[in-house]
C-alpha atoms as a PDB file:
ATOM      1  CA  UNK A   1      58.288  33.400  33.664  1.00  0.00           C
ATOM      2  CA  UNK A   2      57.613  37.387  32.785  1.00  0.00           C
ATOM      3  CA  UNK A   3      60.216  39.905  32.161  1.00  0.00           C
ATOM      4  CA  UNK A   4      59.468  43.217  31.714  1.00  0.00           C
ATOM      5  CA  UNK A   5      62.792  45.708  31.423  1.00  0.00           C
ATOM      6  CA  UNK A   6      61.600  49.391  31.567  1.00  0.00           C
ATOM      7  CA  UNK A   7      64.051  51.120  29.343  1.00  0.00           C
ATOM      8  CA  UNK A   8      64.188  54.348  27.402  1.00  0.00           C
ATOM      9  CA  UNK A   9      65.747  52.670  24.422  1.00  0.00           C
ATOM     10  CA  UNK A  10      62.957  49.468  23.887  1.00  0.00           C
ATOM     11  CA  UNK A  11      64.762  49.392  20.227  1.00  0.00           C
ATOM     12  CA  UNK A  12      68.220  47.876  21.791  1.00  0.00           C
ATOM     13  CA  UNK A  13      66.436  44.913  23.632  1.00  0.00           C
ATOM     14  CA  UNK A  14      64.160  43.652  20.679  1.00  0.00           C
ATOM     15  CA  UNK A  15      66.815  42.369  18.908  1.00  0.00           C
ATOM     16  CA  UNK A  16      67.978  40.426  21.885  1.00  0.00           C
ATOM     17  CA  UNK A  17      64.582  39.061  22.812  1.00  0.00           C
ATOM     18  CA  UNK A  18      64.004  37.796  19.394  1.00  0.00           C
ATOM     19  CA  UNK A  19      67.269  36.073  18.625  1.00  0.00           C
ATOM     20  CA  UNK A  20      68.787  33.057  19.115  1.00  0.00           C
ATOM     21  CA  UNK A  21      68.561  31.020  23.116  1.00  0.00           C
ATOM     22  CA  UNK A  22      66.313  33.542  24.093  1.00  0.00           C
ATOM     23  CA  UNK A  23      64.352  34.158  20.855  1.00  0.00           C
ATOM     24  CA  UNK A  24      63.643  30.189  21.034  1.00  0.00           C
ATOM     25  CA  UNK A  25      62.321  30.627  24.950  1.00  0.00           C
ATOM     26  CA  UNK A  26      59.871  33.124  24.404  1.00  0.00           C
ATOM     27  CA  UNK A  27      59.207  31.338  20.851  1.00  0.00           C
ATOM     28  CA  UNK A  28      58.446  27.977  23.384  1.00  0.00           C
ATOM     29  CA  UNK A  29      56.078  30.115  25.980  1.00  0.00           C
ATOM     30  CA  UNK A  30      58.735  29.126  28.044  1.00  0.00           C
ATOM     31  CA  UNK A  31      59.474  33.280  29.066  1.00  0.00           C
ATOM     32  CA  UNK A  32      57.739  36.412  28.012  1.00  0.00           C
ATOM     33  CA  UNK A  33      60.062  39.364  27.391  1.00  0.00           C
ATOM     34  CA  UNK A  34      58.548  42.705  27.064  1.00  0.00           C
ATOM     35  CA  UNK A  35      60.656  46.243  26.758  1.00  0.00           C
ATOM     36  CA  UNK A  36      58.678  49.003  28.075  1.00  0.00           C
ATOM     37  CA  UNK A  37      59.414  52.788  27.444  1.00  0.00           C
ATOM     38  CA  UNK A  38      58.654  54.606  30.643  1.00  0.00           C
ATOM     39  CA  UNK A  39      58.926  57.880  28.810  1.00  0.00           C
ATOM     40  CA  UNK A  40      54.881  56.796  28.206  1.00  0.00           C
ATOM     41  CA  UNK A  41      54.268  57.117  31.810  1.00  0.00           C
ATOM     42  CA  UNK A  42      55.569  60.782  32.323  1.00  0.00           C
ATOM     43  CA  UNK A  43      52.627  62.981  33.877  1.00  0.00           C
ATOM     44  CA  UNK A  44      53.766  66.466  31.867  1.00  0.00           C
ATOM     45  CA  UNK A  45      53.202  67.030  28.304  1.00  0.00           C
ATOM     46  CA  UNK A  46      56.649  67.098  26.855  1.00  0.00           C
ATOM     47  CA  UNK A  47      57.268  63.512  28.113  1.00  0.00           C
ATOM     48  CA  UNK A  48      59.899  64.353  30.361  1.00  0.00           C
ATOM     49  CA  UNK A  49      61.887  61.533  32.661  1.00  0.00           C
ATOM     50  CA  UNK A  50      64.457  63.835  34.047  1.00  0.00           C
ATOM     51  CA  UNK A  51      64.749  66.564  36.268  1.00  0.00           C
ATOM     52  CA  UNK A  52      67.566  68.637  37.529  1.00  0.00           C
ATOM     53  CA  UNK A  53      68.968  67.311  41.251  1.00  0.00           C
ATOM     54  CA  UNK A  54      67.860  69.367  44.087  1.00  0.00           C
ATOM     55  CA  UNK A  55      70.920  70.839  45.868  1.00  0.00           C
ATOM     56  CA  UNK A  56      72.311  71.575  42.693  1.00  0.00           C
ATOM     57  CA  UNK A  57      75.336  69.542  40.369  1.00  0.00           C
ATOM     58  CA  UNK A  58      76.138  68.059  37.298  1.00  0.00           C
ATOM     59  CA  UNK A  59      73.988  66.041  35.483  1.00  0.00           C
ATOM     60  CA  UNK A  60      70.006  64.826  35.274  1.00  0.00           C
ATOM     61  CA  UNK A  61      67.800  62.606  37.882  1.00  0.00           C
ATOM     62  CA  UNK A  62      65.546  60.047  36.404  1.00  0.00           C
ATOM     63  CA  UNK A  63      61.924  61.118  38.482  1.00  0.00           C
ATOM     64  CA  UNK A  64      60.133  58.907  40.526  1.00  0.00           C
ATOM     65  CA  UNK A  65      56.720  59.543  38.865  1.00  0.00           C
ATOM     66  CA  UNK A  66      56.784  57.820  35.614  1.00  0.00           C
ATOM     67  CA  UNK A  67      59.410  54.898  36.990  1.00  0.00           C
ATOM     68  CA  UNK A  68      56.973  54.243  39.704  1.00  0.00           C
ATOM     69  CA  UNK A  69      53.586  53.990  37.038  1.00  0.00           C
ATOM     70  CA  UNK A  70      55.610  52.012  34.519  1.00  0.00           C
ATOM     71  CA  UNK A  71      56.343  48.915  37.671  1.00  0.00           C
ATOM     72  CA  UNK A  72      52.515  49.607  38.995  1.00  0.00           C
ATOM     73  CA  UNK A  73      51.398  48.793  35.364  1.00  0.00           C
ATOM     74  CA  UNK A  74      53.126  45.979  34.747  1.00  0.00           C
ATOM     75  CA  UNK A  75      52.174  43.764  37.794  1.00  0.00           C
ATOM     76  CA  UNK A  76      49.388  41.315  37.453  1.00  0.00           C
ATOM     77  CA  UNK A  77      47.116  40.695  40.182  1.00  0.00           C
ATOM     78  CA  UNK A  78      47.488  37.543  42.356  1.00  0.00           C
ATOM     79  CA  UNK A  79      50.428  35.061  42.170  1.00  0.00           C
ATOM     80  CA  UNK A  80      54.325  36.694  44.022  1.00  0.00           C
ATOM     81  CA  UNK A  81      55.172  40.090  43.927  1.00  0.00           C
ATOM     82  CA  UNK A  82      57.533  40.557  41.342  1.00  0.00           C
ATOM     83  CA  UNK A  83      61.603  41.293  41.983  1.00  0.00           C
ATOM     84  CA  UNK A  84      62.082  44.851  40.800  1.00  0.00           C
ATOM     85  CA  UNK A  85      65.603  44.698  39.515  1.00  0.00           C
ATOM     86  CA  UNK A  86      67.413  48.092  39.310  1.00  0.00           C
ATOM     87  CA  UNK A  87      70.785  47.451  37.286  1.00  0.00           C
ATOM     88  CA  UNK A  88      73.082  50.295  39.056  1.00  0.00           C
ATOM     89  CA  UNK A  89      77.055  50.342  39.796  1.00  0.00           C
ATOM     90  CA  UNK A  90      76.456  50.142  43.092  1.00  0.00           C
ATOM     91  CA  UNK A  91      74.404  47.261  43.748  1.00  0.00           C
ATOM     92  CA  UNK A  92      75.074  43.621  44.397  1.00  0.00           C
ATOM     93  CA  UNK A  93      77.492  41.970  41.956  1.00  0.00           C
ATOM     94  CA  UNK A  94      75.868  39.530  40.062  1.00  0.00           C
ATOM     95  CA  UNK A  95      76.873  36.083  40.171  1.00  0.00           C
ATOM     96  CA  UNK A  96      75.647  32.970  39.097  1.00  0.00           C
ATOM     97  CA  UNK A  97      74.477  32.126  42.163  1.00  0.00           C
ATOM     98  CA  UNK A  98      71.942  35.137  41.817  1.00  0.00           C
ATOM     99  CA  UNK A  99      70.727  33.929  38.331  1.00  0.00           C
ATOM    100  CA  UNK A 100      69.867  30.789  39.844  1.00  0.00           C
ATOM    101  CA  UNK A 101      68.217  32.517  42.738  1.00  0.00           C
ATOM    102  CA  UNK A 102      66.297  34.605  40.129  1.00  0.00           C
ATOM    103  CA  UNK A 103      65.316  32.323  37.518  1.00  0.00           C
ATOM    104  CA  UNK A 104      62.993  30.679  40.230  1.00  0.00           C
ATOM    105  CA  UNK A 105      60.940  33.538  40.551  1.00  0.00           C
ATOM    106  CA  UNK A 106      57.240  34.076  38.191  1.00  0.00           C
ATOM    107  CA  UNK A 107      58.016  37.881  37.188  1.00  0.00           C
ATOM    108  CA  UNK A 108      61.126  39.522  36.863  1.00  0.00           C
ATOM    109  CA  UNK A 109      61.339  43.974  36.554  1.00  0.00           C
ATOM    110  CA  UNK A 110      64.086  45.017  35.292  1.00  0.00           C
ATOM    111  CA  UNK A 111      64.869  49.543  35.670  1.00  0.00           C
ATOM    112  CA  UNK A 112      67.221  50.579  32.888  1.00  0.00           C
ATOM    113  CA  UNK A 113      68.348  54.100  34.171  1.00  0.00           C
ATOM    114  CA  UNK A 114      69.844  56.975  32.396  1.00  0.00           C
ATOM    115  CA  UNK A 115      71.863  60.752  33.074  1.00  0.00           C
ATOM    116  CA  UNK A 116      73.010  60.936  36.445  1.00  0.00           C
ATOM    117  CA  UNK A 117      70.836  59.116  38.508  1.00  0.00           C
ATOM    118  CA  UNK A 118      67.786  57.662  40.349  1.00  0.00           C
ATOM    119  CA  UNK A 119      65.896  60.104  42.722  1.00  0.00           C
ATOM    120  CA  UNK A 120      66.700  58.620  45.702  1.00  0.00           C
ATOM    121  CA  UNK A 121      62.770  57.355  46.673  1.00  0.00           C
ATOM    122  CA  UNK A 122      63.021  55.113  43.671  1.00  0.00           C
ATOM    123  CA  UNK A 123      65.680  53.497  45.457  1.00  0.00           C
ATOM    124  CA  UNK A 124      64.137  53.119  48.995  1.00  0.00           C
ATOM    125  CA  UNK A 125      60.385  52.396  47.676  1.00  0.00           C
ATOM    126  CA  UNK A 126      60.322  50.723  44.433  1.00  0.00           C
ATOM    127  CA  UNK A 127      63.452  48.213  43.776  1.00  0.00           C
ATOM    128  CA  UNK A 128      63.581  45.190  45.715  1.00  0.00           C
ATOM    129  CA  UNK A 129      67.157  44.266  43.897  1.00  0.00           C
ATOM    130  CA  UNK A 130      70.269  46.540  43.364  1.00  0.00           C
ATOM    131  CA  UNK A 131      72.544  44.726  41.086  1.00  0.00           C
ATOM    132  CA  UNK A 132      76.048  45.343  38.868  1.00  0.00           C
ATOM    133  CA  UNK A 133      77.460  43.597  36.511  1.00  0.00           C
ATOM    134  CA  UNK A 134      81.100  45.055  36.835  1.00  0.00           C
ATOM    135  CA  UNK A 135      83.121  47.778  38.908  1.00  0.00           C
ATOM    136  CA  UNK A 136      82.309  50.370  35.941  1.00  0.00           C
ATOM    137  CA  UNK A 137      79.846  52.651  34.447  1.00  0.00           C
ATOM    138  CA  UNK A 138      77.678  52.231  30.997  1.00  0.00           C
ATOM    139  CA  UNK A 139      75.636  55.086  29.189  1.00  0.00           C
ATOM    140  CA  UNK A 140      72.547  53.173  30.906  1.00  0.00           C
ATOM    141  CA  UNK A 141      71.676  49.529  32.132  1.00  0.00           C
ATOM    142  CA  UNK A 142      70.508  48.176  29.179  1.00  0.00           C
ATOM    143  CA  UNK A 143      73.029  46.004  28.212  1.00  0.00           C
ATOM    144  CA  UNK A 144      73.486  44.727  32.271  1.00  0.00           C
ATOM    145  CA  UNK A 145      69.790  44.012  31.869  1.00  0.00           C
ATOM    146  CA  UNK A 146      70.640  42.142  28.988  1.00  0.00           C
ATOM    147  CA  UNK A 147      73.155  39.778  30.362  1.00  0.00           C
ATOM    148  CA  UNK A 148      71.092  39.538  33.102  1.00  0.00           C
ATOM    149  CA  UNK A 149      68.240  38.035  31.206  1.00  0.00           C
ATOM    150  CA  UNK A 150      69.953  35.857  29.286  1.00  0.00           C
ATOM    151  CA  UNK A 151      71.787  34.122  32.590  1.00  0.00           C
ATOM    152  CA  UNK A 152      68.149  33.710  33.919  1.00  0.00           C
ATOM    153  CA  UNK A 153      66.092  32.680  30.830  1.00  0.00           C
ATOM    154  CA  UNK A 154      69.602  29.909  30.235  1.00  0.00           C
ATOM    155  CA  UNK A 155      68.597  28.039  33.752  1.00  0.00           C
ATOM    156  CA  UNK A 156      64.711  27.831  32.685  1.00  0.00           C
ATOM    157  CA  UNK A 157      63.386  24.349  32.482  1.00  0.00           C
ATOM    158  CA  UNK A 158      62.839  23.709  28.815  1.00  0.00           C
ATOM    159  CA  UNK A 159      65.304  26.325  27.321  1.00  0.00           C
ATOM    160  CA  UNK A 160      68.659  24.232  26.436  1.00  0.00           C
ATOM    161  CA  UNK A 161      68.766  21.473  24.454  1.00  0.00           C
ATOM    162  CA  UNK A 162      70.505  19.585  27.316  1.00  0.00           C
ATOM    163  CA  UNK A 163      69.374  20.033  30.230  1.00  0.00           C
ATOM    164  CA  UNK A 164      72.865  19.189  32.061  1.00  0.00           C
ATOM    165  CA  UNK A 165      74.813  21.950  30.217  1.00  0.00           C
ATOM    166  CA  UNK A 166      73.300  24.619  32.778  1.00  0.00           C
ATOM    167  CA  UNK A 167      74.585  22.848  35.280  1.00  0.00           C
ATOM    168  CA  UNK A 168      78.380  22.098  34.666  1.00  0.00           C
ATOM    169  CA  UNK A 169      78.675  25.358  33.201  1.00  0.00           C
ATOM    170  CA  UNK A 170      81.568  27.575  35.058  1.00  0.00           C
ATOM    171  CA  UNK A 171      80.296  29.389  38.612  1.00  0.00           C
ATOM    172  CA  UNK A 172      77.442  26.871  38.461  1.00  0.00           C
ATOM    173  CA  UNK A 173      79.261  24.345  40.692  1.00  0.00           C
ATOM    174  CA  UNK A 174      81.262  27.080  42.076  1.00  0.00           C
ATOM    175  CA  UNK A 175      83.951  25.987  39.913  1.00  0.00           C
ATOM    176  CA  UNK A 176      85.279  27.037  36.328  1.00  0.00           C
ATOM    177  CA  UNK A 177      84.423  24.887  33.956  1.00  0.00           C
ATOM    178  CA  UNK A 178      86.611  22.023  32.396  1.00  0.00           C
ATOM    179  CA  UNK A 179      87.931  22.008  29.088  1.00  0.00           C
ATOM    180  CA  UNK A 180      86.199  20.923  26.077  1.00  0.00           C
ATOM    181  CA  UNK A 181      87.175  19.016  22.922  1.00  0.00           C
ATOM    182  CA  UNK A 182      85.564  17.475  19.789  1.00  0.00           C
ATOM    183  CA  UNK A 183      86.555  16.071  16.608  1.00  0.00           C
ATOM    184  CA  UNK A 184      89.091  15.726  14.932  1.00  0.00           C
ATOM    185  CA  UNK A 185      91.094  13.358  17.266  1.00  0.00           C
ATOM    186  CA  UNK A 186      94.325  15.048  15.980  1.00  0.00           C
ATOM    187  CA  UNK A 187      94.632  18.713  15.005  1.00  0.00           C
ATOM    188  CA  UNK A 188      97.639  20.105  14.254  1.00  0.00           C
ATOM    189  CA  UNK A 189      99.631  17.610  15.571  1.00  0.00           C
ATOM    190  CA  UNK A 190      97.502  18.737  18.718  1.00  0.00           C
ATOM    191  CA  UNK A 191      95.904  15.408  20.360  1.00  0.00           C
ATOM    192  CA  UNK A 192      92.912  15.295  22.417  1.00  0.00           C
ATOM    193  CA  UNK A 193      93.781  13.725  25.701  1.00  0.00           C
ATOM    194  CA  UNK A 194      93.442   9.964  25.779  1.00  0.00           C
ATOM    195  CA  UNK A 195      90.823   9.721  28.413  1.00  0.00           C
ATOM    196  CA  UNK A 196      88.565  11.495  26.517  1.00  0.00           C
ATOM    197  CA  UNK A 197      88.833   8.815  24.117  1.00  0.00           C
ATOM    198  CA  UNK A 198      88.489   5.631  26.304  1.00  0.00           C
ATOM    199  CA  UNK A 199      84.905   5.522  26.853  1.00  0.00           C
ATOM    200  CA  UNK A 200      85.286   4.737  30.567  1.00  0.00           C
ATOM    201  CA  UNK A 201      82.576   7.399  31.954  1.00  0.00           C
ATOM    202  CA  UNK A 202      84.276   7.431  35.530  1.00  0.00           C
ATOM    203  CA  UNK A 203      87.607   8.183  34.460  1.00  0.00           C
ATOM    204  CA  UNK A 204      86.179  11.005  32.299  1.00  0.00           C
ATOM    205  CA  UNK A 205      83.785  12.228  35.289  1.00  0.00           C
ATOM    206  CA  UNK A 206      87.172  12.207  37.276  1.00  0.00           C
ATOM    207  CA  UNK A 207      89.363  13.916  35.034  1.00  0.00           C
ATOM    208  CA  UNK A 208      86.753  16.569  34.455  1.00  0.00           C
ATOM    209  CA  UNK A 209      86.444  17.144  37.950  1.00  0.00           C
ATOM    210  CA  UNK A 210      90.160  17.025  38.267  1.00  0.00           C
ATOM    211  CA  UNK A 211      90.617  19.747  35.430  1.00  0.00           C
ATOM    212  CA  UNK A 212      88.346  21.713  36.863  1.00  0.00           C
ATOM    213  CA  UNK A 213      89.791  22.166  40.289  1.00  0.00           C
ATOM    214  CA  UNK A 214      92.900  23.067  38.484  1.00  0.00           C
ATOM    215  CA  UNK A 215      91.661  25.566  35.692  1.00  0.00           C
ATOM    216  CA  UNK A 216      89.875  27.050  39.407  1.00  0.00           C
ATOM    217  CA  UNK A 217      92.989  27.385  41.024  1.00  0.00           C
ATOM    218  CA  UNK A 218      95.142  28.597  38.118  1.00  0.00           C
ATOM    219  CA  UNK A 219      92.409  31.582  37.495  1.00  0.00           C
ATOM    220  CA  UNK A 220      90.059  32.282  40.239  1.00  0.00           C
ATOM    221  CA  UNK A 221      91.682  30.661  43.545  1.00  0.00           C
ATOM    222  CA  UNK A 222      88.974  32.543  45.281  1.00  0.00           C
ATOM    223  CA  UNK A 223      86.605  30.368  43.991  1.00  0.00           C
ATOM    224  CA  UNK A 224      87.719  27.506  46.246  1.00  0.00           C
ATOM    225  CA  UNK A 225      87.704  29.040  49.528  1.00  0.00           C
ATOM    226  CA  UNK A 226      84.033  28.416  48.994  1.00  0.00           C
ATOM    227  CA  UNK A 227      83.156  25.435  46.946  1.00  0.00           C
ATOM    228  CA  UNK A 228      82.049  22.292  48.192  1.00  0.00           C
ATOM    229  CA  UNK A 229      85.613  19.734  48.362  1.00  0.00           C
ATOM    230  CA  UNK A 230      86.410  16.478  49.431  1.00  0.00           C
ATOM    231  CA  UNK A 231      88.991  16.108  51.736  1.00  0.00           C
ATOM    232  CA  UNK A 232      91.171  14.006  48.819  1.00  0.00           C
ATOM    233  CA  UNK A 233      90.593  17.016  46.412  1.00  0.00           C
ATOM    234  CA  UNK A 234      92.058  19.837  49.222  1.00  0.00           C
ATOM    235  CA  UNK A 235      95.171  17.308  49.479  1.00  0.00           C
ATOM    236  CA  UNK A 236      95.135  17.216  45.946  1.00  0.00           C
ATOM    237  CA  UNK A 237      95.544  21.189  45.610  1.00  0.00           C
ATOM    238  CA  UNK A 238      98.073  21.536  48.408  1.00  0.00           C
ATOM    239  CA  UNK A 239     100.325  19.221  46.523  1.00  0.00           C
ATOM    240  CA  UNK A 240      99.739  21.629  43.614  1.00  0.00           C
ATOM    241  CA  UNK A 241      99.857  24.800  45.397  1.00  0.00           C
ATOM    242  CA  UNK A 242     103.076  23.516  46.545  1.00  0.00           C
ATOM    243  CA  UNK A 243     104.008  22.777  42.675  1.00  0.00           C
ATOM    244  CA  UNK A 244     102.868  26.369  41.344  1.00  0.00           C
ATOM    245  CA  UNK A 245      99.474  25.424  40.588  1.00  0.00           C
ATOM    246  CA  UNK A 246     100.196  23.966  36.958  1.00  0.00           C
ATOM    247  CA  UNK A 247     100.184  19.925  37.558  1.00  0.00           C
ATOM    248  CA  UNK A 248     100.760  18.321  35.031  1.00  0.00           C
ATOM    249  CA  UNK A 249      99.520  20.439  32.158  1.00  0.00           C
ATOM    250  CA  UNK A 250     101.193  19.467  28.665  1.00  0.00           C
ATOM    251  CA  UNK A 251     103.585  21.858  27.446  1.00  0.00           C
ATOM    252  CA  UNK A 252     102.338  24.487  24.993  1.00  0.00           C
ATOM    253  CA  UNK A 253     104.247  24.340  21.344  1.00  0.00           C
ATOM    254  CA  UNK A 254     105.689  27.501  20.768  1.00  0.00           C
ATOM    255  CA  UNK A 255     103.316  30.356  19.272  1.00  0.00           C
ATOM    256  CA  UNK A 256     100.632  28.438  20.255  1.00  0.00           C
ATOM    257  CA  UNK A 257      97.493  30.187  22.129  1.00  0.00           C
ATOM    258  CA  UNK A 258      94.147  28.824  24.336  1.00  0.00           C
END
């Protein structure tokens, strides 16, 4: 896969690229990630991105001109268009669903805007993909191009160590995740639960599963008005609906914290 993020600041994603999952990816040839200053496609000679918005009010528009020659640039001939990503407060939210649907694409654009705005034709003509990473607003969408890129490159063939973490990660099943635990058996007088222990791969595939309908309906009900159920497992969370949602979660010692 390609990535190319067209930023004004190439100096904040470097670091990112180069260090540790994705680092190792593009280390692999599993991902090429390139930052690209657009401020070397502006057509005037004091480099200029920005322009004052027509109608008048506060604030600078990013232009079209040098937005629209950075993308042109960048795409290869032959082989799928590329998904021109701008990251904007009012696109799509991004989900893990959407990383998924991404990260089977060949070459990714990401537009990391600035000031105000976009003039408006960059929008209707250029971006194939509006997305946002959170009902607020950033100095400028490098950082949600960052987490962006590092859901994708995380579900590339090749780039975990195990292969299955990708997939019971939380959101991935359209569940949260179930609770972890390693060594020591006994910390603090706090014991790992006995299952865990037993070696008896069904009844820890079960209790997962179980855990992780509960931890779901505890902190993102939501989450299970769409996820795939059995008709055993919506029985299962009436009865603990009906309970207050906590089952039969051991008591937590006092001053204790997840």
């Amino acid at each position: 896969m390609r990535i190319d993020v067209l930023t004004l600041f190439p100096e904040m994603l470097e670091g990112v690229f180069g260090a540790s999952i994705l680092g190792k990816a593009r280390d692999k040839g599993i991902v090429s990630l390139n930052a690209v200053n657009f401020r070397d496609y502006a057509n005037n000679k004091h480099n200029t991105v920005d322009d004052y918005p027509y109608g008048g009010g506060g604030g600078m528009v990013l232009k079209p001109e040098p937005l629209f020659a950075a993308v042109e640039d960048t795409i290869t001939e032959g082989g799928r268009p590329p998904r021109v990503i701008l990251m904007c407060p009012q696109g799509e939210s991004f989900t893990q669903r959407k990383a998924e649907e991404l990260a089977k694409e060949e070459h990714l654009i990401f537009v990391c805007g600035h000031y105000e705005g976009y003039d408006e034709r960059i929008r209707e003509h250029l971006v194939t993909d509006e997305l946002s990473i959170g009902d607020y607003v950033l100095t400028g969408g490098e950082l949600p191009a960052m987490v962006v890129v590092d859901s994708v490159v995380r579900l590339l063939p090749g780039v975990l160590g195990n292969e299955n973490s990708a997939v019971t990660d939380s959101f991935s099943t359209g569940l949260l995740e179930y609770p972890h635990y390693t060594r020591p058996a006994v910390f603090r007088d706090w014991e790992v639960p006995e299952v865990l222990l037993s070696g008896h791969h069904a009844n820890v595939e079960a209790w997962r599963r179980e855990q992780s309908l509960q931890r779901t309906l505890q902190r993102r009900p939501e989450l299970l008005e769409t996820a795939e159920l059995t008709a055993k497992e919506r029985i299962w969370l009436s009865k603990l609906k009906e309970q207050g949602g906590m089952g039969n979660q051991p008591a937590k010692k006092q001053g204790s914290t997840d």
